[in-house]
Every structure is written in C-alpha cells, then in structure tokens.
PDB file of N, CA and C in Angstrom:
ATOM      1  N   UNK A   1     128.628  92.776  93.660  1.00  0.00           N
ATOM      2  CA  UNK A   1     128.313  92.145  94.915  1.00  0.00           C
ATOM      3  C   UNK A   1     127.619  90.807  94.727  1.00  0.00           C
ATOM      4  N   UNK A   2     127.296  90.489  93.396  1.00  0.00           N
ATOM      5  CA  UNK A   2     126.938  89.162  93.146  1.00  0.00           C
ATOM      6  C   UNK A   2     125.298  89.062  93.441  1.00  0.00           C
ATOM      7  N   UNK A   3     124.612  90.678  93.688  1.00  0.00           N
ATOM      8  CA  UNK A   3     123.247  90.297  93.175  1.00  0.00           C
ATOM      9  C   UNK A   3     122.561  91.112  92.389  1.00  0.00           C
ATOM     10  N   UNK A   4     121.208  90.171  92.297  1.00  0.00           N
ATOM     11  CA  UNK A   4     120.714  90.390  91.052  1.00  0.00           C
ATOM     12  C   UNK A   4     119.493  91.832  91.079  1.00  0.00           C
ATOM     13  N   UNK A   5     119.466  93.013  90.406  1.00  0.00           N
ATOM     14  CA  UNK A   5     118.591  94.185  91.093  1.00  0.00           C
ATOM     15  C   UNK A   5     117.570  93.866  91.817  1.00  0.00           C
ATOM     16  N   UNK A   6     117.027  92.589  91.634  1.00  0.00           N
ATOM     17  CA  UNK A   6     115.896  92.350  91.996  1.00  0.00           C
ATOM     18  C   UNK A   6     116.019  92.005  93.185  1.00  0.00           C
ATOM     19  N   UNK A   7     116.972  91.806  93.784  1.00  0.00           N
ATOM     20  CA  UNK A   7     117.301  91.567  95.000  1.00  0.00           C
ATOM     21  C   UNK A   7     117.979  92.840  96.002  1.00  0.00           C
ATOM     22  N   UNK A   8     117.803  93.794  95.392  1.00  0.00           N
ATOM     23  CA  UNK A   8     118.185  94.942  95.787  1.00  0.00           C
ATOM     24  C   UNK A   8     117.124  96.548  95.860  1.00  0.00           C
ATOM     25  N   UNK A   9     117.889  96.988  96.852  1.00  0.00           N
ATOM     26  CA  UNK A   9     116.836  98.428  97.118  1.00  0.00           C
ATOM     27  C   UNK A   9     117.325  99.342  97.021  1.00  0.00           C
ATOM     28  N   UNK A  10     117.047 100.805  96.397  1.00  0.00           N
ATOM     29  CA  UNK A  10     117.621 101.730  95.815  1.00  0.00           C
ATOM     30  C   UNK A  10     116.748 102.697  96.884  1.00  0.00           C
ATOM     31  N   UNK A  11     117.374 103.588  97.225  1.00  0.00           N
ATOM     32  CA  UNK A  11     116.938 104.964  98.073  1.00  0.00           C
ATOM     33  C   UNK A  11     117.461 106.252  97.052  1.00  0.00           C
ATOM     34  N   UNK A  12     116.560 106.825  96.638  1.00  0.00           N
ATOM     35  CA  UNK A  12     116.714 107.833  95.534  1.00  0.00           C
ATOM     36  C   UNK A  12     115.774 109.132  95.775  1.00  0.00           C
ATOM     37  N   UNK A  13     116.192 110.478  95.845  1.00  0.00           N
ATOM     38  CA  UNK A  13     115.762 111.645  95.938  1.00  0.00           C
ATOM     39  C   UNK A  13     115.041 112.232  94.560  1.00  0.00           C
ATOM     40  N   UNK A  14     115.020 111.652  94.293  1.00  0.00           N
ATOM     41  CA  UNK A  14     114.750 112.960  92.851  1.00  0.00           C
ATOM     42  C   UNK A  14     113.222 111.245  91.330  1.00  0.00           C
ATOM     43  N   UNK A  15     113.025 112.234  90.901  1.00  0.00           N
ATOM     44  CA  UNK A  15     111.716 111.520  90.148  1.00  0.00           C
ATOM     45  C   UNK A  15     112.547 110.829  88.960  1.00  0.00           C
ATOM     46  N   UNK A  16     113.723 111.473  88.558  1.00  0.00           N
ATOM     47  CA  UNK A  16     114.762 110.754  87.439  1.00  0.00           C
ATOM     48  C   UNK A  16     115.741 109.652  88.148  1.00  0.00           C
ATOM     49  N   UNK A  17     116.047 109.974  89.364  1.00  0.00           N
ATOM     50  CA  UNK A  17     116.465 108.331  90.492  1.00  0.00           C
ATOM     51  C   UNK A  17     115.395 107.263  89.858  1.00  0.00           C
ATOM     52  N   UNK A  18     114.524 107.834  91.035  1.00  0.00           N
ATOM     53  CA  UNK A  18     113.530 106.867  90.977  1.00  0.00           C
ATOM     54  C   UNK A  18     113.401 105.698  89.408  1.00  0.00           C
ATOM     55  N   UNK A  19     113.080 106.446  88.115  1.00  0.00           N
ATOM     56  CA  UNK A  19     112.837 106.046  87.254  1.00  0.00           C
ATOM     57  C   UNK A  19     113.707 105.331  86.805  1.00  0.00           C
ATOM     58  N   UNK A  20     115.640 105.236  87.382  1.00  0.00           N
ATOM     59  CA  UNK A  20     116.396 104.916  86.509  1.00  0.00           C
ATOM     60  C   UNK A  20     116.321 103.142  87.463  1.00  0.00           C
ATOM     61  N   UNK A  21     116.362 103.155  88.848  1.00  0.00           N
ATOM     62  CA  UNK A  21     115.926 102.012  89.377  1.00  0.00           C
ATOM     63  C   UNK A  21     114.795 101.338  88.947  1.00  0.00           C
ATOM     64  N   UNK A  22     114.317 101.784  89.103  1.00  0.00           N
ATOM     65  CA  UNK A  22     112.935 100.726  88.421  1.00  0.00           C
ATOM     66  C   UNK A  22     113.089 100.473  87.451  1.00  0.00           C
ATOM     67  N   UNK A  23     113.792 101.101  85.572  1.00  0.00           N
ATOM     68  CA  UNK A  23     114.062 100.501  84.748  1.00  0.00           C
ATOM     69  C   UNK A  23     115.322  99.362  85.270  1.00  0.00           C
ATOM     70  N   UNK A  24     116.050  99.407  85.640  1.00  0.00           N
ATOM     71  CA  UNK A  24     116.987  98.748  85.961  1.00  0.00           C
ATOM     72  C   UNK A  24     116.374  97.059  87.136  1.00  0.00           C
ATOM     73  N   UNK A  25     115.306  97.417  86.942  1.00  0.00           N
ATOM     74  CA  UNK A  25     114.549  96.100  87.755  1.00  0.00           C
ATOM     75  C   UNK A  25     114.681  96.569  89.568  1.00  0.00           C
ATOM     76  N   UNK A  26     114.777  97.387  89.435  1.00  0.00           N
ATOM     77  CA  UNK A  26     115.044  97.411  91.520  1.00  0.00           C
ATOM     78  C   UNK A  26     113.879  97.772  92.135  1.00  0.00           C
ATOM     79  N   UNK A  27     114.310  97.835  93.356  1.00  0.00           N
ATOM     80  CA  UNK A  27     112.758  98.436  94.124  1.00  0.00           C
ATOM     81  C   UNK A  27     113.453  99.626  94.749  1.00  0.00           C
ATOM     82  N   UNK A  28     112.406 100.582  94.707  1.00  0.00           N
ATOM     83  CA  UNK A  28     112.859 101.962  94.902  1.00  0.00           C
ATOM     84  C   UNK A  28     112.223 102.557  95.844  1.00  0.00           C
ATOM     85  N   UNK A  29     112.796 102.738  97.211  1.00  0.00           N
ATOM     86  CA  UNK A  29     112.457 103.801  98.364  1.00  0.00           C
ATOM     87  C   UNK A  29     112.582 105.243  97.763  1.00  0.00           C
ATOM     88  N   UNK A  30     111.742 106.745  97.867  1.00  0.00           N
ATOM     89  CA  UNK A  30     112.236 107.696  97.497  1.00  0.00           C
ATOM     90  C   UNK A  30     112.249 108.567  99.178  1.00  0.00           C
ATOM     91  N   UNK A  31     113.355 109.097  98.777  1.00  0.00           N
ATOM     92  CA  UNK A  31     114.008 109.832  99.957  1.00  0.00           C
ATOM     93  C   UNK A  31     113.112 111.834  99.589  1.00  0.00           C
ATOM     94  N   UNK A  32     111.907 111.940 100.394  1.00  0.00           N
ATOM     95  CA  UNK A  32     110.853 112.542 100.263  1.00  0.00           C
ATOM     96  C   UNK A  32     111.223 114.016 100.892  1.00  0.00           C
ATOM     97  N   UNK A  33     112.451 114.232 101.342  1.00  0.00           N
ATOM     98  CA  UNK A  33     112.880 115.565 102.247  1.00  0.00           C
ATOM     99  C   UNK A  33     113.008 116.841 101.648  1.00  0.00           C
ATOM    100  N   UNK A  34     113.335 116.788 100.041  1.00  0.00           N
ATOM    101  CA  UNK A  34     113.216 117.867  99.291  1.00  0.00           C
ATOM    102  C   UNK A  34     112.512 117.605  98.190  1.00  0.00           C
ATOM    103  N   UNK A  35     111.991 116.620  98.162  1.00  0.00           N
ATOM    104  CA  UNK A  35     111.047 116.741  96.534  1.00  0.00           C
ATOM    105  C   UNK A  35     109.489 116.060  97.146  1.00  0.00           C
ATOM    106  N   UNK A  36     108.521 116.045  96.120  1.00  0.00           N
ATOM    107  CA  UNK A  36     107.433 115.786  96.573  1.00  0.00           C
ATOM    108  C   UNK A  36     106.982 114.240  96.771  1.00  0.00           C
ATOM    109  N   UNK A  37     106.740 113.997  98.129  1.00  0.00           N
ATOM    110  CA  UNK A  37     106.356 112.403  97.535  1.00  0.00           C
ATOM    111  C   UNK A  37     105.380 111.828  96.545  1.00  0.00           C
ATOM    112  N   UNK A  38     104.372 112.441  96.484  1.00  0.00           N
ATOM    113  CA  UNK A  38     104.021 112.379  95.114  1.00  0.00           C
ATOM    114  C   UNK A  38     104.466 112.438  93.932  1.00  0.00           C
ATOM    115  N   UNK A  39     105.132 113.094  93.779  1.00  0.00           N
ATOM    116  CA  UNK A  39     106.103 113.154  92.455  1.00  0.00           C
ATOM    117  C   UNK A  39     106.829 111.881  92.046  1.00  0.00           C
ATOM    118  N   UNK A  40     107.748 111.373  93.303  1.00  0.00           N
ATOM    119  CA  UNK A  40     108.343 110.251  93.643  1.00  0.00           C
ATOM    120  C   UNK A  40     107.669 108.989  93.351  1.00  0.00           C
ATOM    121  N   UNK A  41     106.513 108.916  93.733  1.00  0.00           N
ATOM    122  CA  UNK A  41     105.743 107.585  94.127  1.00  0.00           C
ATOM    123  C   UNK A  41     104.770 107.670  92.674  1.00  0.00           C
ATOM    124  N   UNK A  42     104.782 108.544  91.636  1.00  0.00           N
ATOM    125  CA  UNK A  42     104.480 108.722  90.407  1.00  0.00           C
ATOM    126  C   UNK A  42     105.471 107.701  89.520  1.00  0.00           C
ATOM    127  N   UNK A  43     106.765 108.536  89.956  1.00  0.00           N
ATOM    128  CA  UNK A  43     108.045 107.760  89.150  1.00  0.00           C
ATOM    129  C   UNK A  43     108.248 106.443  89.248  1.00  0.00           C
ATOM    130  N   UNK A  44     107.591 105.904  90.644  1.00  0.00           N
ATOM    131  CA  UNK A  44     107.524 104.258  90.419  1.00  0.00           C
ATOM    132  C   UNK A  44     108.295 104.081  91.982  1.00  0.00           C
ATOM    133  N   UNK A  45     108.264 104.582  93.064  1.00  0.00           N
ATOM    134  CA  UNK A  45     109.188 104.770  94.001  1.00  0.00           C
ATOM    135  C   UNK A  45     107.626 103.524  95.087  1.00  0.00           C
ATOM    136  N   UNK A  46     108.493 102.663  95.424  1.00  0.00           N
ATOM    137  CA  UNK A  46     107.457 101.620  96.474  1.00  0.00           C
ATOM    138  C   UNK A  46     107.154 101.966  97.776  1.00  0.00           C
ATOM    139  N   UNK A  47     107.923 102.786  98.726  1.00  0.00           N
ATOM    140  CA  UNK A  47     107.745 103.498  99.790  1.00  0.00           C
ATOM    141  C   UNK A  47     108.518 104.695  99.954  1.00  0.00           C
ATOM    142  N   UNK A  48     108.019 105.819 100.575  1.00  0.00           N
ATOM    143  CA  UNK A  48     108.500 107.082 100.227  1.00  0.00           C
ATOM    144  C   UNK A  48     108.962 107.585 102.218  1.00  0.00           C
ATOM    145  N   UNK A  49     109.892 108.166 102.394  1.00  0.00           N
ATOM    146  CA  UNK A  49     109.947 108.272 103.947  1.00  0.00           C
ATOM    147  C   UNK A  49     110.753 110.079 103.595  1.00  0.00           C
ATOM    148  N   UNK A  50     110.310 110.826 104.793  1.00  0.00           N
ATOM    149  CA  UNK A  50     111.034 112.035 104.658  1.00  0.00           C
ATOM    150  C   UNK A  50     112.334 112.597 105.696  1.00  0.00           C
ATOM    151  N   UNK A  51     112.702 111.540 106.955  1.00  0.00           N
ATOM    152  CA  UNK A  51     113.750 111.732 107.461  1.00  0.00           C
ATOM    153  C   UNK A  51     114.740 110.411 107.785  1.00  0.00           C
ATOM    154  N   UNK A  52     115.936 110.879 107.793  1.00  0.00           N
ATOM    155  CA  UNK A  52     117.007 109.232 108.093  1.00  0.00           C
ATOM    156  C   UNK A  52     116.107 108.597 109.345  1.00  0.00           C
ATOM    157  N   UNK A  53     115.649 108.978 110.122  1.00  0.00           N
ATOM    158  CA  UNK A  53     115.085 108.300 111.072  1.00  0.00           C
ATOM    159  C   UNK A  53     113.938 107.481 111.052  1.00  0.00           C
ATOM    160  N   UNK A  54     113.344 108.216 110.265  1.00  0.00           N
ATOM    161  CA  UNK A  54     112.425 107.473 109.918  1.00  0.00           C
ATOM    162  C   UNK A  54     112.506 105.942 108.912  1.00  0.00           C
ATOM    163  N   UNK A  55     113.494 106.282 107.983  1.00  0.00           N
ATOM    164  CA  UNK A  55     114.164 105.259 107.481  1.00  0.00           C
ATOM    165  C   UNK A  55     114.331 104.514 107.728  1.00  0.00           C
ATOM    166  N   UNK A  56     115.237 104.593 109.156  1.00  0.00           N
ATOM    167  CA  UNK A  56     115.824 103.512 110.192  1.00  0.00           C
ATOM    168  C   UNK A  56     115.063 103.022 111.134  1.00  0.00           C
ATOM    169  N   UNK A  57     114.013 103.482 111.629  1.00  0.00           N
ATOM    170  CA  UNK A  57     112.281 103.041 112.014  1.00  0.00           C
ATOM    171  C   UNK A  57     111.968 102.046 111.185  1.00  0.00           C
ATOM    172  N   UNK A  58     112.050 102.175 110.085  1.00  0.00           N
ATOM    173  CA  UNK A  58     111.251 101.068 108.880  1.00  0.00           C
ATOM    174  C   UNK A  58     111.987  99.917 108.585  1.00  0.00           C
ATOM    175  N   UNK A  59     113.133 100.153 108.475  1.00  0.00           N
ATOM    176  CA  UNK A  59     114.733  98.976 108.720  1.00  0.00           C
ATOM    177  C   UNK A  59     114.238  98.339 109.855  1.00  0.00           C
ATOM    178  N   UNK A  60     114.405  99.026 110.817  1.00  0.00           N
ATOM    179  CA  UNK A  60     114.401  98.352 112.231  1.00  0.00           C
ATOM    180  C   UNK A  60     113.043  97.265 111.956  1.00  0.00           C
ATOM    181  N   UNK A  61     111.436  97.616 111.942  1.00  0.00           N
ATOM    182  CA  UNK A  61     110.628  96.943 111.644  1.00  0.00           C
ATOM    183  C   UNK A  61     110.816  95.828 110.594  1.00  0.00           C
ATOM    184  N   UNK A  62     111.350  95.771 109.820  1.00  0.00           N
ATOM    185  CA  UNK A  62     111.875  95.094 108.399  1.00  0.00           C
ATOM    186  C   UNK A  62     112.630  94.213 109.244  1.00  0.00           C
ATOM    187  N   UNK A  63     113.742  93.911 109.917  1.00  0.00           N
ATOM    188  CA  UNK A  63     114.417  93.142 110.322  1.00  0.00           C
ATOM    189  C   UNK A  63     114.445  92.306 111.832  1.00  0.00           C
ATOM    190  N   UNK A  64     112.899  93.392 112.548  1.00  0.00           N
ATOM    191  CA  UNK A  64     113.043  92.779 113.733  1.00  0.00           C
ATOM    192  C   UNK A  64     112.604  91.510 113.778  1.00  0.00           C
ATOM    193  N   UNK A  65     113.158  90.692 114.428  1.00  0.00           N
ATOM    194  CA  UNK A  65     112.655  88.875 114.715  1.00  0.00           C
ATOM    195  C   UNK A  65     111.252  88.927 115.166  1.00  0.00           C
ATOM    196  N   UNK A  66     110.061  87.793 115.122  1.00  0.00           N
ATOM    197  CA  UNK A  66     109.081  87.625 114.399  1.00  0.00           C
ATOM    198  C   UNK A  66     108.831  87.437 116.341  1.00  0.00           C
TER     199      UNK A  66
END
C-alpha cells in the first residue's frame, strides 16, 4: 500500500500479535474481549478497547473535525 509501519495501526488480540507489530515498527491497538488488557498493554499494545463499538467511538473521536 506504499506505507511505511510507522504509519500504520495494527489491532491485535492476543500478547504474541501485539509483540509481532511493535517489532515490526507499528503501533498496536489490542483488541481486549478475550484476553487480558493487561497482558496486552505488557506486550507493547498503545491503547487497548474491549468492544467493535467502542473501537469505532475512538475512530470517530480520532477523525472528527476540530
């Protein structure tokens, strides 16, 4: 897609996700619905959310005009 990880965001369930984004230079949301967010946010995960809605709550804020 022509970018660079660092310009990209990874949504990952599990503490071995997490870890493989962040080596890979990304920034990592962990998807908190079956594993612990703690666990997650150990592995290197930058914000942790536990339902799609909530997700899309945080998108929405992220993109609304100023």
């Amino acid at each position: 897609l022509g970018s660079s990880p660092r310009e990209c965001v990874v949504i990952e369930d599990s503490p071995t996700g997490v870890r493989a984004a962040v080596a890979a230079g990304m920034t990592c949301w962990g998807y908190a619905a079956a594993e612990s967010p703690e666990d997650l946010r150990a592995a290197g995960a930058a914000h942790n959310f536990d339902t799609v809605a909530e997700l899309s709550a945080f998108l929405d804020r992220l993109t609304a005009p100023n």
